[in-house]
N, C-alpha and C. Protein backbone atom coordinates (compact mmCIF):
# COMPACT_ATOMS: atom_id res chain seq x y z
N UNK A 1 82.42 59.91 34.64
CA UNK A 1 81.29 60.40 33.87
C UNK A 1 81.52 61.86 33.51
N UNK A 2 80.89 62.20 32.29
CA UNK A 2 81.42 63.58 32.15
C UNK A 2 80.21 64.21 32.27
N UNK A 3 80.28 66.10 31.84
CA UNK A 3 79.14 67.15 32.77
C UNK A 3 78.08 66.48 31.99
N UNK A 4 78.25 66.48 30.65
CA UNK A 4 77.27 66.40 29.81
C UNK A 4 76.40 64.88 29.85
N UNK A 5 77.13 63.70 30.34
CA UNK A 5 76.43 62.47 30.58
C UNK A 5 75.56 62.54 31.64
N UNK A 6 76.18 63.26 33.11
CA UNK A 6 75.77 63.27 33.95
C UNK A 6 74.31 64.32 34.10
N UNK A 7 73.89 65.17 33.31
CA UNK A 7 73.22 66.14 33.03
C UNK A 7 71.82 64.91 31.99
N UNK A 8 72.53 64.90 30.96
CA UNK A 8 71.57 64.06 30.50
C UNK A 8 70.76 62.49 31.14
N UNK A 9 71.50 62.32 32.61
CA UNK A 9 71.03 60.80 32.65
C UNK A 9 70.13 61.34 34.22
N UNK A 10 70.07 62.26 34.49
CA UNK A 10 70.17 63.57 36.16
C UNK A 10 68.99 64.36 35.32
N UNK A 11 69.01 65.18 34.36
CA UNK A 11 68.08 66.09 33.77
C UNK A 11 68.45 67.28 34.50
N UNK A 12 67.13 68.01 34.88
CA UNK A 12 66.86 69.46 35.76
C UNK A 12 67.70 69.51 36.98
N UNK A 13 67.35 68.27 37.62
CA UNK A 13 68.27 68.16 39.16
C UNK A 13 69.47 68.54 39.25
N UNK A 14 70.47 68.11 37.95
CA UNK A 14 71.81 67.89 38.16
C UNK A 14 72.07 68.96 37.64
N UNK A 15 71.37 70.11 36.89
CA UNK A 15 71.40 71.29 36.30
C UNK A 15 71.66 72.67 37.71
N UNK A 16 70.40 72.06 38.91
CA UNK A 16 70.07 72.97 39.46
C UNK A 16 71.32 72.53 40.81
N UNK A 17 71.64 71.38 40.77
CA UNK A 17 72.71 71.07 41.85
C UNK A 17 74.01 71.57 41.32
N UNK A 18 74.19 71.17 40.21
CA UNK A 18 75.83 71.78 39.19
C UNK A 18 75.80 73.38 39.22
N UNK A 19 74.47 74.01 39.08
CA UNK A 19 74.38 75.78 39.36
C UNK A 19 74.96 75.58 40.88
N UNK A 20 74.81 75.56 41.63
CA UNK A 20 75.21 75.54 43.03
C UNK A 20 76.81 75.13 43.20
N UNK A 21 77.19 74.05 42.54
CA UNK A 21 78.72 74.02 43.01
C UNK A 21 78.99 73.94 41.91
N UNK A 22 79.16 73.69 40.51
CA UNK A 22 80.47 73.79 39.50
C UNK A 22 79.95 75.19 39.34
N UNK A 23 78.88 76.27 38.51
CA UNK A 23 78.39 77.00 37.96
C UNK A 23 78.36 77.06 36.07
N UNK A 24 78.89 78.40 35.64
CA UNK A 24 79.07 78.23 34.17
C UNK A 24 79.08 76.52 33.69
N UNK A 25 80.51 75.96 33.73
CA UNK A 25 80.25 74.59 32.93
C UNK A 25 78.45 73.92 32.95
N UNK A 26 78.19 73.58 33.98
CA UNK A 26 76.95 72.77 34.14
C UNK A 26 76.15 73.75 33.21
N UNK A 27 75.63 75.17 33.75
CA UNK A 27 74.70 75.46 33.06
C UNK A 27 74.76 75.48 31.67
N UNK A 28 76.04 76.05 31.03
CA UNK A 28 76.31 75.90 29.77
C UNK A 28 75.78 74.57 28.94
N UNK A 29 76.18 73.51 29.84
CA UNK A 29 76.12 72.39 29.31
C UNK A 29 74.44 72.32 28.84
N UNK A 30 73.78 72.51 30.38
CA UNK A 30 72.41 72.54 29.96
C UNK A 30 71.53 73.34 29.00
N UNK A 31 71.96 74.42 28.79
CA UNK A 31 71.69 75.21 27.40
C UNK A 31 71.59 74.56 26.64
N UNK A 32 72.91 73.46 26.05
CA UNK A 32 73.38 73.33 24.85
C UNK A 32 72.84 71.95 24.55
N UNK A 33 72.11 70.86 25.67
CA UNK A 33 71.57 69.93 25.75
C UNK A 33 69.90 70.27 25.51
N UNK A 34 69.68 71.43 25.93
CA UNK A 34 68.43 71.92 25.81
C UNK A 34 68.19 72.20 23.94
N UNK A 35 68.89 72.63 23.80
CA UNK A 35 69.11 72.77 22.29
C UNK A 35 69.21 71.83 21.56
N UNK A 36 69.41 70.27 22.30
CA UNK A 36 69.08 69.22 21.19
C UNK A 36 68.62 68.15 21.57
N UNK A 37 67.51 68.96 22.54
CA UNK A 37 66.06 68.54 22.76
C UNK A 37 65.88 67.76 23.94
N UNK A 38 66.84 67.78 25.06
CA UNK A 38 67.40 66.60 26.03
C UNK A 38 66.98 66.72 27.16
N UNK A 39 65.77 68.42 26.92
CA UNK A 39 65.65 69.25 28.30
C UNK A 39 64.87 70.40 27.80
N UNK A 40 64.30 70.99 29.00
CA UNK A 40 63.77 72.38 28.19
C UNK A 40 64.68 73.78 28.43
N UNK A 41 64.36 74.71 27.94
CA UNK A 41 65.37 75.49 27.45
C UNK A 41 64.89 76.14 28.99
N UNK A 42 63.69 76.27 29.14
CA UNK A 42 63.09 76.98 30.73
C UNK A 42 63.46 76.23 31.55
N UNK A 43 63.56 75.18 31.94
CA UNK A 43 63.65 74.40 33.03
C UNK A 43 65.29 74.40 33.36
N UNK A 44 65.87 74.70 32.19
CA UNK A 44 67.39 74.53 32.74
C UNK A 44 67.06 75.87 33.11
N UNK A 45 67.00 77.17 32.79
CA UNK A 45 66.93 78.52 33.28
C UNK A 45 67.02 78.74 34.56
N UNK A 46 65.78 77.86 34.82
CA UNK A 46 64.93 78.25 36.43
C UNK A 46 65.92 77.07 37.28
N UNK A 47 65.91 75.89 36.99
CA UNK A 47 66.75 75.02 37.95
C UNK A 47 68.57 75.74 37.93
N UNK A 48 68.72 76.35 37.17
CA UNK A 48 70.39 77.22 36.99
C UNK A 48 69.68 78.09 38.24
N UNK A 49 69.19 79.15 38.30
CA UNK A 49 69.14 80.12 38.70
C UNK A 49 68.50 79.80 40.41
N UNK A 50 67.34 78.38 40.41
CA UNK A 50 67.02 78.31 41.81
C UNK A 50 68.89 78.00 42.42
N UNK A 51 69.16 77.13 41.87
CA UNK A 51 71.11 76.47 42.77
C UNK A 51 71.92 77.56 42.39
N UNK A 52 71.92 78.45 41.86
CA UNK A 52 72.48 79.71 41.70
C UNK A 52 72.08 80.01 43.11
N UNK A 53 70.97 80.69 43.53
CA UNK A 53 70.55 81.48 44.33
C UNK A 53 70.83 81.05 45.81
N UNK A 54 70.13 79.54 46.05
CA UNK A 54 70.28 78.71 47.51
C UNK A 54 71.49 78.56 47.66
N UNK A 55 72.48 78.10 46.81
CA UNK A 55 74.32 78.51 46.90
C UNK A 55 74.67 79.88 47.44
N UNK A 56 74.34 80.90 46.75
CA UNK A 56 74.94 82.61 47.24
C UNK A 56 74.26 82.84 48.29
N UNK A 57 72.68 82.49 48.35
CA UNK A 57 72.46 82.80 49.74
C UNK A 57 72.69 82.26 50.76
N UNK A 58 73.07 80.88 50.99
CA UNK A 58 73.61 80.04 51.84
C UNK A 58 74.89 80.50 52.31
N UNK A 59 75.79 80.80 51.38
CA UNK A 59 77.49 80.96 51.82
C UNK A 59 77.14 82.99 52.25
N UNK A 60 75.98 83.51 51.57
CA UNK A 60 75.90 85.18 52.72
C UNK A 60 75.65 84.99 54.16
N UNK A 61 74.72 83.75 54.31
CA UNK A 61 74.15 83.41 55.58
C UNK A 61 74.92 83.04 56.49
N UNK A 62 76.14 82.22 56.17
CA UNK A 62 77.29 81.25 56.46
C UNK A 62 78.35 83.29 56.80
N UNK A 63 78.57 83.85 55.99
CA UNK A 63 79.69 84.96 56.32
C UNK A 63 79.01 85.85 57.64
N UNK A 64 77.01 85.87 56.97
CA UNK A 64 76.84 86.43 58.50
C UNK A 64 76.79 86.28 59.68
N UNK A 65 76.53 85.10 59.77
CA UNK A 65 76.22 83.98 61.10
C UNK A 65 77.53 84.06 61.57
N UNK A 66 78.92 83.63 60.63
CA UNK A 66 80.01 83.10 61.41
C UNK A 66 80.99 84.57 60.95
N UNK A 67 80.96 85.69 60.85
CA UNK A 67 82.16 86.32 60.57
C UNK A 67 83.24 86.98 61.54
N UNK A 68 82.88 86.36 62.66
CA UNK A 68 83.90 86.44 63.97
C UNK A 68 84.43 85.05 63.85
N UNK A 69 84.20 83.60 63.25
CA UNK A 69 84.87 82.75 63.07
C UNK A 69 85.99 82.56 62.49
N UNK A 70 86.86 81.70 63.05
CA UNK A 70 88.34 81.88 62.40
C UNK A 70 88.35 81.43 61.11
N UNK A 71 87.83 80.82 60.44
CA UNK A 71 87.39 80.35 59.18
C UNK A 71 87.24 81.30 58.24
N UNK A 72 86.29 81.89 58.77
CA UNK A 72 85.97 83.50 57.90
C UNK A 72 86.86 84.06 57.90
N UNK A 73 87.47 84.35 58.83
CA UNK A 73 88.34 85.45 59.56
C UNK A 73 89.83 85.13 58.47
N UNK A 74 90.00 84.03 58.28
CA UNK A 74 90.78 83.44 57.35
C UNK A 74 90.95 83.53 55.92
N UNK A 75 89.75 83.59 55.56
CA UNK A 75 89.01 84.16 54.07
C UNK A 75 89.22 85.49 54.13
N UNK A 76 88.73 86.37 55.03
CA UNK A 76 88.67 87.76 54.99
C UNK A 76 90.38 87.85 54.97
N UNK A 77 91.24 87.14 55.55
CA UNK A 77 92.60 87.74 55.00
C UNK A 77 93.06 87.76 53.73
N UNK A 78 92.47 87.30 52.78
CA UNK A 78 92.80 87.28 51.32
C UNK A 78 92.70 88.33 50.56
N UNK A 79 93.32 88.39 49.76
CA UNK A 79 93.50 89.67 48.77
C UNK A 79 92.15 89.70 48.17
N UNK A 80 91.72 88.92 47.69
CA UNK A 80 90.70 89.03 47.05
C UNK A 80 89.84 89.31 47.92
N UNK A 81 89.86 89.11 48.94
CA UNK A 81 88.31 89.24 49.89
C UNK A 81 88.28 90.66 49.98
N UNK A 82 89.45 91.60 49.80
CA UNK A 82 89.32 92.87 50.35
C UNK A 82 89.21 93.73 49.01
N UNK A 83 89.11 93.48 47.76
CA UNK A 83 88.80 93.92 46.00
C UNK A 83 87.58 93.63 46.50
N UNK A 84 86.83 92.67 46.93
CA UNK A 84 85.52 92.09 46.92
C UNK A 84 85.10 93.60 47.69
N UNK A 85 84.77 93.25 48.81
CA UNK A 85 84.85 94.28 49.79
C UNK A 85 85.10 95.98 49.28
N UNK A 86 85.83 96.21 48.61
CA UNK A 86 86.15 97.41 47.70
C UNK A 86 85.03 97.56 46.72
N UNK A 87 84.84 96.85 46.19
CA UNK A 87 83.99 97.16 44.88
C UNK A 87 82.36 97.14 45.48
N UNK A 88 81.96 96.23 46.78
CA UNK A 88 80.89 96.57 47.25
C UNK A 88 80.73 97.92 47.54
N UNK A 89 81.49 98.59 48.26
CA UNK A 89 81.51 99.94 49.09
C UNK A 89 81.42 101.01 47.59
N UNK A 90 82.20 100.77 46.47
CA UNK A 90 81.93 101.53 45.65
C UNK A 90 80.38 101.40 44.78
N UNK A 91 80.04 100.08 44.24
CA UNK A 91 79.08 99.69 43.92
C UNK A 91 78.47 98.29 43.91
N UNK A 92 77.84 99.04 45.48
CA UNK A 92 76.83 97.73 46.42
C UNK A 92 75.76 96.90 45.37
N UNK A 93 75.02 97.82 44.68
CA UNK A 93 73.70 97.10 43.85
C UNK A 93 74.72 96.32 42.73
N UNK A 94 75.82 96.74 42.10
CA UNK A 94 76.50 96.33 40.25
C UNK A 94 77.34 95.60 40.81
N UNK A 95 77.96 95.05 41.93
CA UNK A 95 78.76 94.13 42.42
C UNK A 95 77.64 93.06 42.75
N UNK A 96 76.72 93.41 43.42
CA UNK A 96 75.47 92.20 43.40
C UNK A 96 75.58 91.28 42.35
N UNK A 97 75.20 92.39 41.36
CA UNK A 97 74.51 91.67 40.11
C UNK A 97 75.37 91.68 39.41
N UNK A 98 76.64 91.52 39.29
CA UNK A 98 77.63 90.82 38.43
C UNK A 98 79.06 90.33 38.91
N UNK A 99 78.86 89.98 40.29
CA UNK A 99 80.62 88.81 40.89
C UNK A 99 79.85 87.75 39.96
N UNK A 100 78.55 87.64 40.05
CA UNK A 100 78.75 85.53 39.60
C UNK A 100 79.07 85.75 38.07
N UNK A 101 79.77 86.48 37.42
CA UNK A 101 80.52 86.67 35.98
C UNK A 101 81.53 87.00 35.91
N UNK A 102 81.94 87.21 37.34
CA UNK A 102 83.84 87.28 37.91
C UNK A 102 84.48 86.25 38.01
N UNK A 103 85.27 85.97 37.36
CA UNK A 103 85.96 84.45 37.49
C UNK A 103 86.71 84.56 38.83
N UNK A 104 86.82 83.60 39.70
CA UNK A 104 87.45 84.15 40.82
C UNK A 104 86.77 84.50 42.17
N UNK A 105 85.57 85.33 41.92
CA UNK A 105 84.84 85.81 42.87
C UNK A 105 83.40 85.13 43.02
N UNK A 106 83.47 84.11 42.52
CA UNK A 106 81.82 83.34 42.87
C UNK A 106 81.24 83.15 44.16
N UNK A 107 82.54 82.50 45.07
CA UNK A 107 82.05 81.91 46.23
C UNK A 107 82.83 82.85 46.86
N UNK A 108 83.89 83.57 46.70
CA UNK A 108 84.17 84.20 48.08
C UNK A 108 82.75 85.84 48.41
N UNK A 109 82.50 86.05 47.31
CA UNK A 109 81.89 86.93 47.11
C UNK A 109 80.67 86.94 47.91
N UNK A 110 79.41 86.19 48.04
CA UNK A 110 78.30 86.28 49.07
C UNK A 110 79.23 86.27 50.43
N UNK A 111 80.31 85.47 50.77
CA UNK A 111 81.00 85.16 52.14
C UNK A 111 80.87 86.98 52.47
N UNK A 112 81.61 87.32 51.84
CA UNK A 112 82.05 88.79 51.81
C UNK A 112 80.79 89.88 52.25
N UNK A 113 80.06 89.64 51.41
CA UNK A 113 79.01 90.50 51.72
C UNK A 113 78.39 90.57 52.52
N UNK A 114 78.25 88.69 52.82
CA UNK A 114 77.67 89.13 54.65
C UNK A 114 78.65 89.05 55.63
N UNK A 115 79.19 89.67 55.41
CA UNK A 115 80.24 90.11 56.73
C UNK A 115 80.32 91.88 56.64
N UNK A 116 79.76 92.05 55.39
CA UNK A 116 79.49 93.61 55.16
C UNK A 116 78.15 94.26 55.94
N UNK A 117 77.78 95.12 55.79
CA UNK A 117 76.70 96.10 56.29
C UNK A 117 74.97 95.77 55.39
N UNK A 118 75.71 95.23 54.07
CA UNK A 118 74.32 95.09 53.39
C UNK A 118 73.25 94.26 54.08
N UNK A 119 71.92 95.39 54.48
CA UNK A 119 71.28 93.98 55.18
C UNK A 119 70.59 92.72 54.53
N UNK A 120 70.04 92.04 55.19
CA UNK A 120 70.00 90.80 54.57
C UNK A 120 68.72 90.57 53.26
N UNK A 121 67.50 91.97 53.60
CA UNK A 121 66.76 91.39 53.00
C UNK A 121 67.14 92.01 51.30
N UNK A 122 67.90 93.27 51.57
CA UNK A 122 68.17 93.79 50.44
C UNK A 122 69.37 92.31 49.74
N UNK A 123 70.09 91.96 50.16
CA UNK A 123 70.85 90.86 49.15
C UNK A 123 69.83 89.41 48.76
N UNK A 124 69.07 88.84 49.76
CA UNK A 124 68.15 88.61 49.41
C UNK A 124 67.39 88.47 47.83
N UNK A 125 66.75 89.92 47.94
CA UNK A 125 66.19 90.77 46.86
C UNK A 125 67.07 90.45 45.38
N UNK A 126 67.99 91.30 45.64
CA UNK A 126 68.76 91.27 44.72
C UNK A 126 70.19 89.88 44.14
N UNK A 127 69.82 89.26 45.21
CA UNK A 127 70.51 88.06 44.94
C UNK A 127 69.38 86.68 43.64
N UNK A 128 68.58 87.07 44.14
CA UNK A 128 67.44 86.28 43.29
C UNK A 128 67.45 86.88 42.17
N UNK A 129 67.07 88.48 41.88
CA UNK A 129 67.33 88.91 40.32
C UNK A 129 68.19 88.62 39.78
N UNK A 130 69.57 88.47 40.48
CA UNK A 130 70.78 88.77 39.73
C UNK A 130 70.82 86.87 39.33
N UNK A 131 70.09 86.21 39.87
CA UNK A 131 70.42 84.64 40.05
C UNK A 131 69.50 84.08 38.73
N UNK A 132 68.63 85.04 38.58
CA UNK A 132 67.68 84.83 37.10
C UNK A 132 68.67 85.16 36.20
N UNK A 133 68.85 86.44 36.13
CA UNK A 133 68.95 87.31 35.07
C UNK A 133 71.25 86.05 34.55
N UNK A 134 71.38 85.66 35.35
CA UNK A 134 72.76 84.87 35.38
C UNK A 134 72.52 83.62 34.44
N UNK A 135 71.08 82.77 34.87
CA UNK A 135 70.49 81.70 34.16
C UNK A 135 69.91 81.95 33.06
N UNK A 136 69.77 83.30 32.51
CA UNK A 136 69.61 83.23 31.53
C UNK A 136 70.33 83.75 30.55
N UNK A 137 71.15 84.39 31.01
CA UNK A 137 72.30 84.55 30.12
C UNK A 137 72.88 83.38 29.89
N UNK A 138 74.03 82.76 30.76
CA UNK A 138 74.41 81.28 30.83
C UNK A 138 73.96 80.19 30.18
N UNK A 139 72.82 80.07 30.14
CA UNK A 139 72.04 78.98 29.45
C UNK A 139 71.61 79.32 27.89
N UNK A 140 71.38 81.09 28.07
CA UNK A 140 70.73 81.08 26.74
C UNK A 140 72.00 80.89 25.84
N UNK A 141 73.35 81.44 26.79
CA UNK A 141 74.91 81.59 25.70
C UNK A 141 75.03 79.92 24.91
N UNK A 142 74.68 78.64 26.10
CA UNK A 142 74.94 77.28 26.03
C UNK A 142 73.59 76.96 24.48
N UNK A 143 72.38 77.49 24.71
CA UNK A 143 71.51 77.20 23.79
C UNK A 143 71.60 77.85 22.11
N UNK A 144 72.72 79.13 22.52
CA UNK A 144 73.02 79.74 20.71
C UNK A 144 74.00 79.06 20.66
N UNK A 145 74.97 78.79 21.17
CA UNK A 145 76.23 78.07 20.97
C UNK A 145 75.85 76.89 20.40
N UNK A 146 74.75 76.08 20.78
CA UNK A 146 74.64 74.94 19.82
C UNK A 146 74.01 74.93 18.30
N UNK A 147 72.87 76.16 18.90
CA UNK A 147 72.39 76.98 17.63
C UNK A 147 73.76 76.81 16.42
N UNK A 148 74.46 77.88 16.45
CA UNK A 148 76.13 77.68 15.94
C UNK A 148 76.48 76.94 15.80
N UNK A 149 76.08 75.61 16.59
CA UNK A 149 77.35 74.42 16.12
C UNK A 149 76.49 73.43 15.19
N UNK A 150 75.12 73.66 15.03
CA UNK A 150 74.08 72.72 14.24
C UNK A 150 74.07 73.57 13.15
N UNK A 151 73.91 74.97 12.71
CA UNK A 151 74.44 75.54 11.22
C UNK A 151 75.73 75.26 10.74
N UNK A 152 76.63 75.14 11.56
CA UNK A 152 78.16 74.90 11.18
C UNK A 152 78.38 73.61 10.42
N UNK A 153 77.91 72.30 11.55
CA UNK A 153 78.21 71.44 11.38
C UNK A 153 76.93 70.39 10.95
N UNK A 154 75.94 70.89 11.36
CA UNK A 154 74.21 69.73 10.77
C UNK A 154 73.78 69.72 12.03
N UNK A 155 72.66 68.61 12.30
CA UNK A 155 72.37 68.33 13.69
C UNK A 155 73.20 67.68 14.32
N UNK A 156 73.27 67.89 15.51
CA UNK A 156 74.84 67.01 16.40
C UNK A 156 73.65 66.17 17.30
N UNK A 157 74.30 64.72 17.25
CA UNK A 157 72.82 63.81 18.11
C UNK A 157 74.14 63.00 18.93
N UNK A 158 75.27 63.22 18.84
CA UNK A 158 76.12 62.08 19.31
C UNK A 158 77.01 63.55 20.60
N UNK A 159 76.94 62.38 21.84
CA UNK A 159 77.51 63.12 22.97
C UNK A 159 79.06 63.38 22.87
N UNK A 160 80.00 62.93 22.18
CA UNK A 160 81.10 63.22 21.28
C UNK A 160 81.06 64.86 20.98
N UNK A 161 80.38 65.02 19.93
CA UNK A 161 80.21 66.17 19.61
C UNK A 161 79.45 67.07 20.59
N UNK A 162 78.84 66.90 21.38
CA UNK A 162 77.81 67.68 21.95
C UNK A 162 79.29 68.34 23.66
N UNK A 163 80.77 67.24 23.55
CA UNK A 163 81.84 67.53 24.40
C UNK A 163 82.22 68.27 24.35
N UNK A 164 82.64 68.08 22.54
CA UNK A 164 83.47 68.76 22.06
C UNK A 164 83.19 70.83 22.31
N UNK A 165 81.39 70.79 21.91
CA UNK A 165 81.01 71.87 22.19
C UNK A 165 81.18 72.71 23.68
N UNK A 166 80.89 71.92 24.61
CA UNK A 166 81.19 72.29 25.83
C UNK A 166 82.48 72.84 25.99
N UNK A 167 83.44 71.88 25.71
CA UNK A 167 84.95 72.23 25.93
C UNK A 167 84.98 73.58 25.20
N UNK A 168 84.49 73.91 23.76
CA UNK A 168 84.67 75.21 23.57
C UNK A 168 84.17 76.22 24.04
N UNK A 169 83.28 75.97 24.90
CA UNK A 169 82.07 76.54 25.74
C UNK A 169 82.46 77.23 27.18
N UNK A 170 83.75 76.52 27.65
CA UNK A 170 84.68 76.41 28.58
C UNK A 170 85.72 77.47 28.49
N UNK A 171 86.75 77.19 26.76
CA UNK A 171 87.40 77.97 26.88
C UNK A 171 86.84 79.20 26.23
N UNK A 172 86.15 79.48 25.61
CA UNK A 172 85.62 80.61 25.49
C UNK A 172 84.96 81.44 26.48
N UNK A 173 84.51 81.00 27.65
CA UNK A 173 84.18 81.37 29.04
C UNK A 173 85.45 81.95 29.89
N UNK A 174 86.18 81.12 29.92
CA UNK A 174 87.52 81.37 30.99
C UNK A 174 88.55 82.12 30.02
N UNK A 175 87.97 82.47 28.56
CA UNK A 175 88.64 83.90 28.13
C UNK A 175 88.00 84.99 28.63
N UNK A 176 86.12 85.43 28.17
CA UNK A 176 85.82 86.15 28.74
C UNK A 176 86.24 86.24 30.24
N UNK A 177 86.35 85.48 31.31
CA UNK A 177 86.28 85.86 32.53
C UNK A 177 87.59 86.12 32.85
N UNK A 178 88.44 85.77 32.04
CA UNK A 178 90.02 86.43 31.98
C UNK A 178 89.80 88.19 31.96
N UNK A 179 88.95 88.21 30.83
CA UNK A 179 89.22 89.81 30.01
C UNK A 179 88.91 90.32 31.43
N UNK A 180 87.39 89.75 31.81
CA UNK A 180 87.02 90.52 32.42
C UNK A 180 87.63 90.99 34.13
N UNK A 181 88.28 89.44 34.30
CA UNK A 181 88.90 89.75 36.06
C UNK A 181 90.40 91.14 35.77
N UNK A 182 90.68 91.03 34.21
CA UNK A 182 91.32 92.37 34.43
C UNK A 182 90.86 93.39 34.44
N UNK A 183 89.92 93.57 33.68
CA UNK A 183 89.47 94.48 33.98
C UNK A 183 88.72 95.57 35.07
N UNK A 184 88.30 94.51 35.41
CA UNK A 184 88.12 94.68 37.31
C UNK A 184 89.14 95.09 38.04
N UNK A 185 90.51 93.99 37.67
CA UNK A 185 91.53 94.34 38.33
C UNK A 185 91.74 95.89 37.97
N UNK A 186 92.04 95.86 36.92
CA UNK A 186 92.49 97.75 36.52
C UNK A 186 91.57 98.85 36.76
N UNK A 187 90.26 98.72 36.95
CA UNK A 187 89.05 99.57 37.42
C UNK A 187 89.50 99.67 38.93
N UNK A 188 89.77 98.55 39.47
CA UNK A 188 89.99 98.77 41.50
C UNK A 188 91.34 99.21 41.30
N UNK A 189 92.31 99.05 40.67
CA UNK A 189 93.40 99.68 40.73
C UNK A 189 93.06 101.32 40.50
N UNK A 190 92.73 101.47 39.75
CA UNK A 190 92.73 102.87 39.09
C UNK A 190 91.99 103.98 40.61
N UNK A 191 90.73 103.15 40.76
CA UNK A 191 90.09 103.67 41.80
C UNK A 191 90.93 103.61 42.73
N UNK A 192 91.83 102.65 43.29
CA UNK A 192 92.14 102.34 44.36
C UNK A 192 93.85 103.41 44.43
């Protein structure tokens, strides 16, 4: 079954479960399903952003509870865990609110933080803004994108086309998050 069948036959649920473990794809998808009428444009928002949130805060809870575990302890040996870790110490609040737009850093990223100093209620806090303000970018990108593809092409009513959009939805995503993991990269380099 593909994101977009499974979304349309699932609705909100599979929106707010796919925010939690695929991320971008699902929500995208739901934008762009919302856009031709399959869903509401709010309900994917809020169900993106609740499985956004119970995901990051679950795996902070999971780094704080267990970060003397060898598991963690295992994670924390990764290169990436210690850029993660870097860019908190430089900027705790703007690393919050923008790893889940780091390709790369979705899930190791809450691990990370709670094994850091930030206490819990401040990520908390700011894990929920940043978990809105994610769903609606994400979804609203999935809801102009179809915008775009119904001036381009007419109304699109066939799940064919509605793939095809996703897939571009995809690679146009995992370019931005290309640009951007270099750029990160070369910002912690530079700093570093």
């Amino acid at each position: 079954m593909s994101v977009e069948t499974i979304i349309a036959h699932y609705g909100l649920l599979a929106v707010g479960i796919g925010a939690a473990v695929e991320g971008e794809a699902v929500v995208l998808t739901g934008g762009l399903l919302a856009h031709q009428g399959l869903m509401p444009i709010a309900g994917v928002m809020a169900l993106a952003a609740i499985g956004s949130f119970v995901a990051d805060q679950t795996f902070f809870l999971l780094g704080r509870r267990f970060r003397d575990h060898t598991r963690v302890r295992s994670i924390a040996e990764r290169p990436v865990f210690e850029r993660v870790l870097a860019m908190l110490d430089r900027h705790p609040v703007g690393f919050i609110f923008t790893f889940r737009f780091l390709y790369g850093f979705r899930t190791i990223s809450p691990i990370a933080i709670g094994t850091s100093t930030i206490p819990a209620w401040r990520f908390l806090l700011l894990n929920g803004l940043a978990a809105v303000i994610w769903a609606i970018v994400i979804a609203g990108a999935g809801y102009a994108f179809g915008q775009g593809i119904e001036l381009a092409f007419g109304r699109l009513r066939r799940f064919e086309h509605v793939g095809l959009a996703v897939l571009g939805l995809i690679a146009a995503g995992a370019v931005i998050g290309l640009g951007v993991r270099r750029l990160s990269l070369a910002v912690s380099n530079k700093a570093g």
